[in-house]
Protein backbone atom coordinates (compact mmCIF):
# COMPACT_ATOMS: atom_id res chain seq x y z
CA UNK A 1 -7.04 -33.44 -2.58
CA UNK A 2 -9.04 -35.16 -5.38
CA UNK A 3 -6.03 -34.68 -7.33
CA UNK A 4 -3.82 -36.28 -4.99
CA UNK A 5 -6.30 -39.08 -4.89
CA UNK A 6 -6.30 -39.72 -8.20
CA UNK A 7 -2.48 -39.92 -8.79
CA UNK A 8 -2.34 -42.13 -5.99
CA UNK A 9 -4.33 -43.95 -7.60
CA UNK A 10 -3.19 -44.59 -10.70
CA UNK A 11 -0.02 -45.47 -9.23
CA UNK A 12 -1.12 -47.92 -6.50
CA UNK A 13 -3.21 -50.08 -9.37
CA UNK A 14 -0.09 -50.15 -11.48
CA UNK A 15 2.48 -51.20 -8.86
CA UNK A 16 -0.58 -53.38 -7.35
CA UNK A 17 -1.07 -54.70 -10.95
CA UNK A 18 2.91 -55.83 -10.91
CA UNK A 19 3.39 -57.40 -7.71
CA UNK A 20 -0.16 -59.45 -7.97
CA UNK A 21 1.13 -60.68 -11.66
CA UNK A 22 4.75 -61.66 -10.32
CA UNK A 23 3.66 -63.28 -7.02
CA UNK A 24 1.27 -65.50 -8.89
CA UNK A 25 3.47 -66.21 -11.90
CA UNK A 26 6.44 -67.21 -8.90
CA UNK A 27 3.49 -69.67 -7.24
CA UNK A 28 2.59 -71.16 -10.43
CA UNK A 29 6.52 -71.80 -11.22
CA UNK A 30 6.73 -73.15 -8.05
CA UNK A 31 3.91 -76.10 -8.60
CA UNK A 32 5.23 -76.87 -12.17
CA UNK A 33 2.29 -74.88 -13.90
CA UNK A 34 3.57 -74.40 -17.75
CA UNK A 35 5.11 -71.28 -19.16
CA UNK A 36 1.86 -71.89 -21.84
CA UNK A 37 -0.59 -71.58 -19.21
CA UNK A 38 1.28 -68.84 -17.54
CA UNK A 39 1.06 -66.63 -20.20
CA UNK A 40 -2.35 -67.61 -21.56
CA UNK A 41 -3.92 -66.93 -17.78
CA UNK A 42 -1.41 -64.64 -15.51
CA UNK A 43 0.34 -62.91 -17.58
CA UNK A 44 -1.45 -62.18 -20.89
CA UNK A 45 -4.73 -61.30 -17.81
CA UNK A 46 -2.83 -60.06 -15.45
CA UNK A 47 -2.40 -56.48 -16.65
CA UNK A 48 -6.14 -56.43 -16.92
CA UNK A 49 -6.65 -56.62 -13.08
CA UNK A 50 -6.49 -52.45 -12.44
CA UNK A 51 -9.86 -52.73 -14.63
CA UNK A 52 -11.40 -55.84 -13.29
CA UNK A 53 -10.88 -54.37 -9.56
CA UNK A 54 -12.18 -50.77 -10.50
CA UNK A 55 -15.21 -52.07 -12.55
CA UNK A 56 -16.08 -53.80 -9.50
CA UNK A 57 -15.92 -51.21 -6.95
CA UNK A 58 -17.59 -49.03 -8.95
CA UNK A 59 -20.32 -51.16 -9.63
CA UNK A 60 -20.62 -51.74 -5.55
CA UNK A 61 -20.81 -48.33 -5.48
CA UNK A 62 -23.65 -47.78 -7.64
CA UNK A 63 -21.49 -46.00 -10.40
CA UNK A 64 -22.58 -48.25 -13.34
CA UNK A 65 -21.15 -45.24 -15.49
CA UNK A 66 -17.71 -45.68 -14.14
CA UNK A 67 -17.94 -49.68 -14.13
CA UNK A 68 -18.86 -50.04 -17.90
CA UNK A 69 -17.46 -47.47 -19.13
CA UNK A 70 -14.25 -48.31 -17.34
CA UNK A 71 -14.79 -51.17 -19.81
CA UNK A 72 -15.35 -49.89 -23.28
CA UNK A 73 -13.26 -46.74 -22.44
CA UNK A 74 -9.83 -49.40 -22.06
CA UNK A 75 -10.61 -51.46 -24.94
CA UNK A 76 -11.03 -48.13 -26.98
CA UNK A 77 -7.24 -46.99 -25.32
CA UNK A 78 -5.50 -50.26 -25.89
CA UNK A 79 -5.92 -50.48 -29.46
CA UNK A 80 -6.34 -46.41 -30.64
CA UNK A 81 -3.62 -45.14 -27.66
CA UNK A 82 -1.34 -47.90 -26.61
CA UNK A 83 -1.04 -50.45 -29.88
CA UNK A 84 -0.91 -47.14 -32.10
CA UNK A 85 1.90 -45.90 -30.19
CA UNK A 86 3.86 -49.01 -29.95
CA UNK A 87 3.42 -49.74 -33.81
CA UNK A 88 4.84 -45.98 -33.97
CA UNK A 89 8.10 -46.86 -32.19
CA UNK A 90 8.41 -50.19 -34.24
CA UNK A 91 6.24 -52.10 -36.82
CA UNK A 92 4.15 -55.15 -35.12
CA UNK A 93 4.89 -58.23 -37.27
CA UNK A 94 1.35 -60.66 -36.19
CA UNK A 95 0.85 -64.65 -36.24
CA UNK A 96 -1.55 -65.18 -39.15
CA UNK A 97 -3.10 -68.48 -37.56
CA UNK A 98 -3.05 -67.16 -34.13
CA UNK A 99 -4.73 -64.06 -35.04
CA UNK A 100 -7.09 -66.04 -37.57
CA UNK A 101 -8.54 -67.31 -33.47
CA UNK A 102 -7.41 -64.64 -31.55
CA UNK A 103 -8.90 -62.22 -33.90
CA UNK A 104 -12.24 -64.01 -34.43
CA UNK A 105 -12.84 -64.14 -30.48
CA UNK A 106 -12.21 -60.66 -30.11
CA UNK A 107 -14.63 -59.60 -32.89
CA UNK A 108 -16.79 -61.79 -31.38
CA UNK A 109 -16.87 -60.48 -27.54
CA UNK A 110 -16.67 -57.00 -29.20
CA UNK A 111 -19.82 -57.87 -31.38
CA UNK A 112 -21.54 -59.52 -28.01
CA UNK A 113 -20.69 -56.30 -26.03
CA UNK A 114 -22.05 -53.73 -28.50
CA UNK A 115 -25.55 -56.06 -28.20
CA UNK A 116 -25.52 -55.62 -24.21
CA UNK A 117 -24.98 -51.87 -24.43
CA UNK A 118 -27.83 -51.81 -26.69
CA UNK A 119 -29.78 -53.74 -24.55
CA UNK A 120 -29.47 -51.46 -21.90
CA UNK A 121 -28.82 -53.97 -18.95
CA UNK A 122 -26.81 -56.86 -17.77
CA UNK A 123 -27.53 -59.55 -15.58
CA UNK A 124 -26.06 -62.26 -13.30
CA UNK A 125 -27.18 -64.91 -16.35
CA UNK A 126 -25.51 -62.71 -18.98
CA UNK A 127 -22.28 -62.47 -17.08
CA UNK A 128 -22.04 -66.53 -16.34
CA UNK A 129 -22.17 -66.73 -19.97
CA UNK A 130 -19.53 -63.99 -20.61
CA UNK A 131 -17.15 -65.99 -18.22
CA UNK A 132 -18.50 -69.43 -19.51
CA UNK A 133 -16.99 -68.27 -22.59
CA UNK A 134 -14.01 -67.05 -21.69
CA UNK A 135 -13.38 -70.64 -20.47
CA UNK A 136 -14.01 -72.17 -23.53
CA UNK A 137 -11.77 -69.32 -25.37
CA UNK A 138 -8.65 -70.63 -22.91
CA UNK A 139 -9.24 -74.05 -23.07
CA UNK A 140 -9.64 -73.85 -27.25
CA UNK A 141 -6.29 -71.86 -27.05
CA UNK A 142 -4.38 -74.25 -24.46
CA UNK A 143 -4.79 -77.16 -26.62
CA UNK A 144 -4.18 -75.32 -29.92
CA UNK A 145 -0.82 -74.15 -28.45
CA UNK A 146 -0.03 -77.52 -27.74
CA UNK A 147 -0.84 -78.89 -30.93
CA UNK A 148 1.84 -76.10 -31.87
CA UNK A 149 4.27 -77.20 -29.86
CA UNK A 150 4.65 -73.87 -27.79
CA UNK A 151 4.57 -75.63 -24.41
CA UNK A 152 7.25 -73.17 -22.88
CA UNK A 153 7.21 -69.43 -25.48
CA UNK A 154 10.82 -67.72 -24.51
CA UNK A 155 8.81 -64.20 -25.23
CA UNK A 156 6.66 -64.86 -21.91
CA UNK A 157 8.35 -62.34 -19.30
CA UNK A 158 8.61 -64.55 -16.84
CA UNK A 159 10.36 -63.76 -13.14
CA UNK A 160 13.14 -65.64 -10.98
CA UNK A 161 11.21 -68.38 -8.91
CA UNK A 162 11.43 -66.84 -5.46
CA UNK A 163 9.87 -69.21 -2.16
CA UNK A 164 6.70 -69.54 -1.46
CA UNK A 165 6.23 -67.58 1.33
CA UNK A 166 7.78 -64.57 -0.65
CA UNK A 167 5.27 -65.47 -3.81
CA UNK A 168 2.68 -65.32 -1.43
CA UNK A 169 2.98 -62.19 0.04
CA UNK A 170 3.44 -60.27 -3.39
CA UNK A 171 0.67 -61.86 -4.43
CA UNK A 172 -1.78 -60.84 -1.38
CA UNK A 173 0.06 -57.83 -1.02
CA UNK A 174 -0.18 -56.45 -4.74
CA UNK A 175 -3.84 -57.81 -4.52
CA UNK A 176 -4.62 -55.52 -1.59
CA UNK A 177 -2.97 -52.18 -2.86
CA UNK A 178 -4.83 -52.96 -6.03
CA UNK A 179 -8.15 -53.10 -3.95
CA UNK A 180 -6.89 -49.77 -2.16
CA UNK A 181 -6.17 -48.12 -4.90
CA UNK A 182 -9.00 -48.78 -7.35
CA UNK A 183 -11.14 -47.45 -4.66
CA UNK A 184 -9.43 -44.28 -4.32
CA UNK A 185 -9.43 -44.32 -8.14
CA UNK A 186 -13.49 -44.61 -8.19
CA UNK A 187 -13.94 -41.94 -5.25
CA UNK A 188 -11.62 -39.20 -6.91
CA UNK A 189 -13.36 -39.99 -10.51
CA UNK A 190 -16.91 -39.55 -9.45
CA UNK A 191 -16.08 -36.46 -7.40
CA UNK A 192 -14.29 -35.05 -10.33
CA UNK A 193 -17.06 -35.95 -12.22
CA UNK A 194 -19.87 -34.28 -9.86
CA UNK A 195 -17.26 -31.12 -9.96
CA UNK A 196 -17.13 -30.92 -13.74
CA UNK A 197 -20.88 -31.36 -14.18
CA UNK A 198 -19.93 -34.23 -16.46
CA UNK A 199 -21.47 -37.98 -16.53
CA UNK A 200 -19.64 -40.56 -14.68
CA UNK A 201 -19.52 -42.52 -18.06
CA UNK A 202 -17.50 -39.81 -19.46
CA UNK A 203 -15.20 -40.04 -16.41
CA UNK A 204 -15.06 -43.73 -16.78
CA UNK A 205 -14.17 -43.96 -20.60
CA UNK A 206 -11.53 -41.38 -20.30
CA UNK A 207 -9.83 -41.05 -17.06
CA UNK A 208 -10.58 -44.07 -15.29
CA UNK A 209 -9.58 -46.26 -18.47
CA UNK A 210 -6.58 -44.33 -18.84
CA UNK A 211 -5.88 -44.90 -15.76
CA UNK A 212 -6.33 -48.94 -15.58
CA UNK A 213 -4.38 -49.71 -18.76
CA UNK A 214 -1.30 -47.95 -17.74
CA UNK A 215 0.15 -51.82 -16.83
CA UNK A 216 -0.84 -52.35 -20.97
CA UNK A 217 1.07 -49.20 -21.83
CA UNK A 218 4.02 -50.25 -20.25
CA UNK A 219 4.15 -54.00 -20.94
CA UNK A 220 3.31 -52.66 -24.75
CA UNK A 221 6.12 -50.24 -25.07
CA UNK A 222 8.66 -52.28 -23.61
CA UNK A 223 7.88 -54.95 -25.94
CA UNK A 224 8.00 -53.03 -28.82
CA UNK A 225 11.45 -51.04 -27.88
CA UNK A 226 12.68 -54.92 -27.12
CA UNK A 227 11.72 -55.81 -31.14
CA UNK A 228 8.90 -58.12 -29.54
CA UNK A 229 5.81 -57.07 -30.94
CA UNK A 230 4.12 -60.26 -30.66
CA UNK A 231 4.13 -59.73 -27.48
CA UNK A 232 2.58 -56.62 -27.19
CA UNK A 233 0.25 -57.75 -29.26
CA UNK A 234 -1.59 -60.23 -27.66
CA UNK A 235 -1.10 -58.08 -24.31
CA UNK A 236 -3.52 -55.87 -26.27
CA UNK A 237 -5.63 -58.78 -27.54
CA UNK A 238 -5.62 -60.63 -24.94
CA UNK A 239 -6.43 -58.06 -22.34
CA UNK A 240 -9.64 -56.60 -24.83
CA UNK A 241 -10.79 -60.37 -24.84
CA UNK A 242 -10.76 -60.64 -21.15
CA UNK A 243 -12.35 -57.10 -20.28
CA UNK A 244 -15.33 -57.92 -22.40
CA UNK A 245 -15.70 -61.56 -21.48
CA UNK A 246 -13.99 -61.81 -17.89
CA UNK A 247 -14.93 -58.40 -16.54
CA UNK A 248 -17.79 -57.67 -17.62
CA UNK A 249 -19.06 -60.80 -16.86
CA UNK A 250 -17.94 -61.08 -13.27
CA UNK A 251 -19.13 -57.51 -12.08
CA UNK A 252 -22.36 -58.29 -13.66
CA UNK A 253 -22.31 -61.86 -11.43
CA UNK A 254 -21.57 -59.67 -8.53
CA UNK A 255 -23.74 -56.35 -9.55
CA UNK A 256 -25.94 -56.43 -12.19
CA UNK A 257 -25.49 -53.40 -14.13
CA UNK A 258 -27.67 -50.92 -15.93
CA UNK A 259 -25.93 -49.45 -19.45
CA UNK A 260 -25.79 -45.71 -19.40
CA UNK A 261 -27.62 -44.63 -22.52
CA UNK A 262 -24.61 -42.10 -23.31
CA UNK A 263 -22.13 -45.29 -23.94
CA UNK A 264 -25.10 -46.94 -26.72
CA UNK A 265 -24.68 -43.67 -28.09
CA UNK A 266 -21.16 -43.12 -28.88
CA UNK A 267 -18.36 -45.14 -26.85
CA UNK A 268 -19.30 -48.53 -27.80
CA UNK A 269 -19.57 -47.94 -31.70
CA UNK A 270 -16.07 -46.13 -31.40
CA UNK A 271 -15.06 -49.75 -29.79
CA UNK A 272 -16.84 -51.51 -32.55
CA UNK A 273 -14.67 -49.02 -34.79
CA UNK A 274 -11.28 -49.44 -33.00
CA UNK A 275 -11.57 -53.59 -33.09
CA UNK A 276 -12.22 -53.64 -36.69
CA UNK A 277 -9.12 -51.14 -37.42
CA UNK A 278 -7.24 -53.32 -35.76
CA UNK A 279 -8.93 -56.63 -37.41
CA UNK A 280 -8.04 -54.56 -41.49
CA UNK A 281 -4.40 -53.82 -40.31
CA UNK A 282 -3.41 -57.07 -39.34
CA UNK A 283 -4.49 -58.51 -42.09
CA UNK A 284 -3.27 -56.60 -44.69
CA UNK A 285 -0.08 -58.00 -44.76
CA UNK A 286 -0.25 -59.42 -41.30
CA UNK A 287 1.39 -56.33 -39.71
CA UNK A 288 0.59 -52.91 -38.28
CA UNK A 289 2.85 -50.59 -39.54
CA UNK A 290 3.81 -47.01 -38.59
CA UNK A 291 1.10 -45.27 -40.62
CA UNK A 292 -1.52 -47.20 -39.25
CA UNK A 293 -0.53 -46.71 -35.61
CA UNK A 294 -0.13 -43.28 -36.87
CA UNK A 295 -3.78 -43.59 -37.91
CA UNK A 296 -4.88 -45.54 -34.48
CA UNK A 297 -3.35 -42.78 -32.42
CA UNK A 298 -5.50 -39.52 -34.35
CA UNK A 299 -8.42 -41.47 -34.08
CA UNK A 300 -7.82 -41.72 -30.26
CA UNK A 301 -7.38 -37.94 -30.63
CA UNK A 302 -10.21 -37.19 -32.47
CA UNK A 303 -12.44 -39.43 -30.29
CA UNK A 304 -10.58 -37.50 -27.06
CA UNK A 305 -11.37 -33.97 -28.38
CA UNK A 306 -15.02 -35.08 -28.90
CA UNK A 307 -15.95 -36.42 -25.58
CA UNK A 308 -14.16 -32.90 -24.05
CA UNK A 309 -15.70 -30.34 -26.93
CA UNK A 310 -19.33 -32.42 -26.16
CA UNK A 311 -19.16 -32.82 -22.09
């Protein structure tokens, strides 16, 4: 039954995932919103909702294991897991003055993350200033990309413009399976943890992240297999930048969370790790080629095999 639970799971934040992104991307067609902002905001975020609503029920439920570790377990699975194996199936040619922002913002949340862990707790005031910057971080990039000229990108996926009423109701309706499912998520992953005799922060960097960047897996992969690795990316980017700064910051405003001393210990230095392989292999000839996704996928591996040899 916990089994069933968690598949269930993992499927309903996926599909929930999907139908949230398109209904809002359709609305903001629909009102003339640009394809810039639409990609900065729904799309480039959007695949970050599975975590955002499973962070929060878990922190409602008092699983601050699950919550943070939900966190720093995705951010360690997007770059090691799902960039590695889309830079297998096709080299990832990078923006050098994108990235030279991008990049810098992502080291920089990264850097600010590892410092919370440490700390031990987060607060409501922490997690204003986490979103606070995240603001600042899309408003710096809106105007930068229209200094560019890149009002409308043609690599944002972007869907038919359906009515209104339709928009809406994939929209509400994605947002409530999402809702559904993350809590069946949470409920299966702290009764598999209780049955395993294994920490909920295990559960939460493993499982549960796994679980919630699924809609980054596939978004990533299909990118790569269409030759658009920019794309994929900044879905990996992107999505890092806004679990750090957008959901950690609004479960703290709405819980305030204590750290689970086994995450200082290991998870968040293998983060720390993972951002700055990515950070050398961009830059080294501002691509990530096969060998290094090669290398991005054993470390994910190695840091796998670990966490199951140690529970």
């Amino acid at each position: 039954m916990t089994l069933l639970m968690l598949l269930v799971g993992f499927a309903g934040l996926v599909l929930g995932g999907e139908l949230l992104v398109r209904g809002a991307v359709a609305i903001a067609l629909r009102f003339g919103i640009s394809q810039l902002m639409i990609g900065l905001t729904l799309v480039g975020f959007g695949t970050s909702t599975p975590e955002l609503v499973t962070s929060l029920q878990a922190a409602f439920k008092g699983s601050p294991g699950i919550a943070v570790g939900n966190i720093v377990g995705s951010n360690i699975c997007n770059i090691l897991l799902i960039l590695g194996a889309a830079a297998l199936l096709r080299p990832i040619v990078t923006r050098p003055d994108a990235f030279r922002r991008d990049g810098t913002v992502l080291l920089g949340a990264t850097l600010l993350c590892v410092g919370i862990v440490l700390i031990g707790v987060i607060g409501r005031v922490t997690g204003g200033v986490l979103l606070a910057l995240l603001i600042g971080y899309l408003i710096l990039t809106w105007f930068a990309e229209r200094a560019r000229g890149a009002v409308d990108d043609p690599d944002v996926p972007l869907p038919a413009v359906r009515s209104v009423g339709l928009s809406v109701a994939l929209f509400i309706g994605g947002l409530l399976l999402t809702i559904v499912a993350a809590r069946l998520l949470v409920d299966a992953a702290i009764e598999i943890a209780f049955d395993l005799g294994v920490s909920e922060a295990v559960i939460g960097v493993t499982i549960v992240a796994l679980g919630t960047s699924l809609p980054e897996l596939v978004t990533s992969i299909v990118a790569a297999v269409r030759r658009q690795g920019d794309v994929a990316f900044g879905n990996i980017v992107g999505s890092n930048i806004f679990n750090i700064l957008g959901i950690l910051g609004a479960t703290a405003i709405a819980q305030p969370l204590s750290i689970p001393p086994e995450i200082a210990r290991l998870d968040v230095w293998v983060m720390l790790a993972a951002t700055a392989l990515l950070i050398c292999a961009t830059i080294t000839g501002w691509r990530i080629t096969r060998g290094e996704g090669l290398l991005m996928l054993g470390g994910y591996t190695g840091y796998i095999s670990w966490l199951v040899a140690t529970a």
